[in-house]
C-alpha atoms as a PDB file:
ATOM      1  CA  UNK A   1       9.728   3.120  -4.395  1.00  0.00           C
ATOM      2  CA  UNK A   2       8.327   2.420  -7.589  1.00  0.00           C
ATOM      3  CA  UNK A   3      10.005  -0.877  -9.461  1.00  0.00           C
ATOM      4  CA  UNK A   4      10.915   0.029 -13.907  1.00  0.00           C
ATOM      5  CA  UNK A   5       7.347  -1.054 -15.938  1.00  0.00           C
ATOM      6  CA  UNK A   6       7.956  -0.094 -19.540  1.00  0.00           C
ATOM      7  CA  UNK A   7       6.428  -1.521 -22.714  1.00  0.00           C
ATOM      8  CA  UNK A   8       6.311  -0.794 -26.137  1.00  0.00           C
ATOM      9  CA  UNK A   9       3.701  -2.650 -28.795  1.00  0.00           C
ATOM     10  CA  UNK A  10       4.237  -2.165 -32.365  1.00  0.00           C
ATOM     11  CA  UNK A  11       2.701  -3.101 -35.167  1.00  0.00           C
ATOM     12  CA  UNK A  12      -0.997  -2.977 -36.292  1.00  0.00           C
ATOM     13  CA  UNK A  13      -3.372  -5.553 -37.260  1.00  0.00           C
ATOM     14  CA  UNK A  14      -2.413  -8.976 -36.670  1.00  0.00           C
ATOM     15  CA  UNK A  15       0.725  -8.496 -36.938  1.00  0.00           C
ATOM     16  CA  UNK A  16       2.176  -6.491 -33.474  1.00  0.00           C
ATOM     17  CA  UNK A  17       4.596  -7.447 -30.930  1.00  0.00           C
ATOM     18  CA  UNK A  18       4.654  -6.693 -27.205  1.00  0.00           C
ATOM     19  CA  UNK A  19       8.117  -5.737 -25.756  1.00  0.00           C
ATOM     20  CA  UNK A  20       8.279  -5.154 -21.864  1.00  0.00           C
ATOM     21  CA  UNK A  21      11.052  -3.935 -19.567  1.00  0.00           C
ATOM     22  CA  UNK A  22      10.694  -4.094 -15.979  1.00  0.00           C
ATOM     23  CA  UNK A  23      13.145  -4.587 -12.704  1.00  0.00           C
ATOM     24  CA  UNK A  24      12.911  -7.305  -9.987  1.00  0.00           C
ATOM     25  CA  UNK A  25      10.060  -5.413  -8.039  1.00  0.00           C
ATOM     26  CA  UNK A  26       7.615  -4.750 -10.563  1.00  0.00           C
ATOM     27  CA  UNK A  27       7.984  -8.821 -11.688  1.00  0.00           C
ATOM     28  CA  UNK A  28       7.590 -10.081  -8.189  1.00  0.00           C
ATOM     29  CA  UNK A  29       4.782  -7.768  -7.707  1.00  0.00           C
ATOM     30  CA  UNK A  30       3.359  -8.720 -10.722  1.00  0.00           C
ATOM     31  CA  UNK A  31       4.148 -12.241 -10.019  1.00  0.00           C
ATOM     32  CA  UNK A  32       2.126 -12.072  -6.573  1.00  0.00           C
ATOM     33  CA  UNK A  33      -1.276 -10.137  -8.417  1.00  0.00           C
ATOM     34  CA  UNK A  34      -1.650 -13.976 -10.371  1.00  0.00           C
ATOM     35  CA  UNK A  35      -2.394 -14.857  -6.784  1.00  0.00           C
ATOM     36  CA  UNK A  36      -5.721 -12.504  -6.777  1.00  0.00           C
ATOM     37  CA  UNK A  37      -7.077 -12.876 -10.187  1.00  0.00           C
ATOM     38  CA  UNK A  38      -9.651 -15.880 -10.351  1.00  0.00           C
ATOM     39  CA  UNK A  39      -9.081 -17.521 -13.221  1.00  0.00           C
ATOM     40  CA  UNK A  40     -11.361 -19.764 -13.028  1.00  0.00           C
ATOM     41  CA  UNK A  41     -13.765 -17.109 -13.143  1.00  0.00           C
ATOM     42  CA  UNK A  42     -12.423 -15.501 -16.247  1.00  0.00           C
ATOM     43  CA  UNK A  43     -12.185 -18.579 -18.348  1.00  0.00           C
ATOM     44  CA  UNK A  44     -15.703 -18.764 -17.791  1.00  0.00           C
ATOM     45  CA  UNK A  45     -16.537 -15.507 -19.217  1.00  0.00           C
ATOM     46  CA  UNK A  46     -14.453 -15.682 -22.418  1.00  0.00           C
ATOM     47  CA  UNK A  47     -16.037 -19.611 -23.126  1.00  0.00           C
ATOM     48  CA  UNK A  48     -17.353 -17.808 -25.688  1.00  0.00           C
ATOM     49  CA  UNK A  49     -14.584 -15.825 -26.645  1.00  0.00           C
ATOM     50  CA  UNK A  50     -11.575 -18.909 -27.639  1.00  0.00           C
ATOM     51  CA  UNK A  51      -9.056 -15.542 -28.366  1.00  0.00           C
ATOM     52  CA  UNK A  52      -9.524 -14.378 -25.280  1.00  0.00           C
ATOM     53  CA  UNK A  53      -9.641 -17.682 -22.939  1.00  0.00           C
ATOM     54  CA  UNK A  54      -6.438 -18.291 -25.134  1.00  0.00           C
ATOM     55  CA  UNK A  55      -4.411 -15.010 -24.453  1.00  0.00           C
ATOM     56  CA  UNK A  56      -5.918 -15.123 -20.657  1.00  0.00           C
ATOM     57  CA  UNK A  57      -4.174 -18.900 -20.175  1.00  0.00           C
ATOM     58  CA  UNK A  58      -1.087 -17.085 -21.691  1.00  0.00           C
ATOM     59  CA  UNK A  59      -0.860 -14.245 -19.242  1.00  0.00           C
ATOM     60  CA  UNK A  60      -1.189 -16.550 -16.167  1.00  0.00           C
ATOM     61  CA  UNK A  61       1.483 -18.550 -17.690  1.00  0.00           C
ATOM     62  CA  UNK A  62       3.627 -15.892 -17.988  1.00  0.00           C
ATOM     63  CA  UNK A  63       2.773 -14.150 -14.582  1.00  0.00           C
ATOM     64  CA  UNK A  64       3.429 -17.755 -12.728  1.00  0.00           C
ATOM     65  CA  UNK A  65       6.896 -18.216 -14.575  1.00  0.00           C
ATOM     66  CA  UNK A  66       7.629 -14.751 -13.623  1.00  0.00           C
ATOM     67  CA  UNK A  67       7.154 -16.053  -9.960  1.00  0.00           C
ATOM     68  CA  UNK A  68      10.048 -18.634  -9.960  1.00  0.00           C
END
């Protein structure tokens, strides 16, 4: 069975927004890959990169409230 995963992004430049739609299985699954992604390890690749290391801290934010 495969869970709803939709988004849409619209926009251009710096102006976009990000709109997802998903059910209960695709959120707990995503929910449980924050478990396998080393973080650690990726904040150490974008130390050079503040955009990134910033929008990276934001996704494991919003994967570990998606846990709860």
């Amino acid at each position: 069975m495969r869970g709803l995963f939709e988004y849409r992004l619209e926009g251009n430049g710096d102006a976009l927004a990000l709109g997802v739609n998903l059910d209960s299985v695709s959120a707990k699954a995503l929910a449980r890959l924050d478990r396998y992604i080393n973080w650690e390890e990726i904040l150490k690749l974008t130390e050079n990169d503040p955009e990134a290391a910033h929008a990276a801290e934001r996704l494991h934010t919003v994967l570990q409230h998606m846990g709860r």
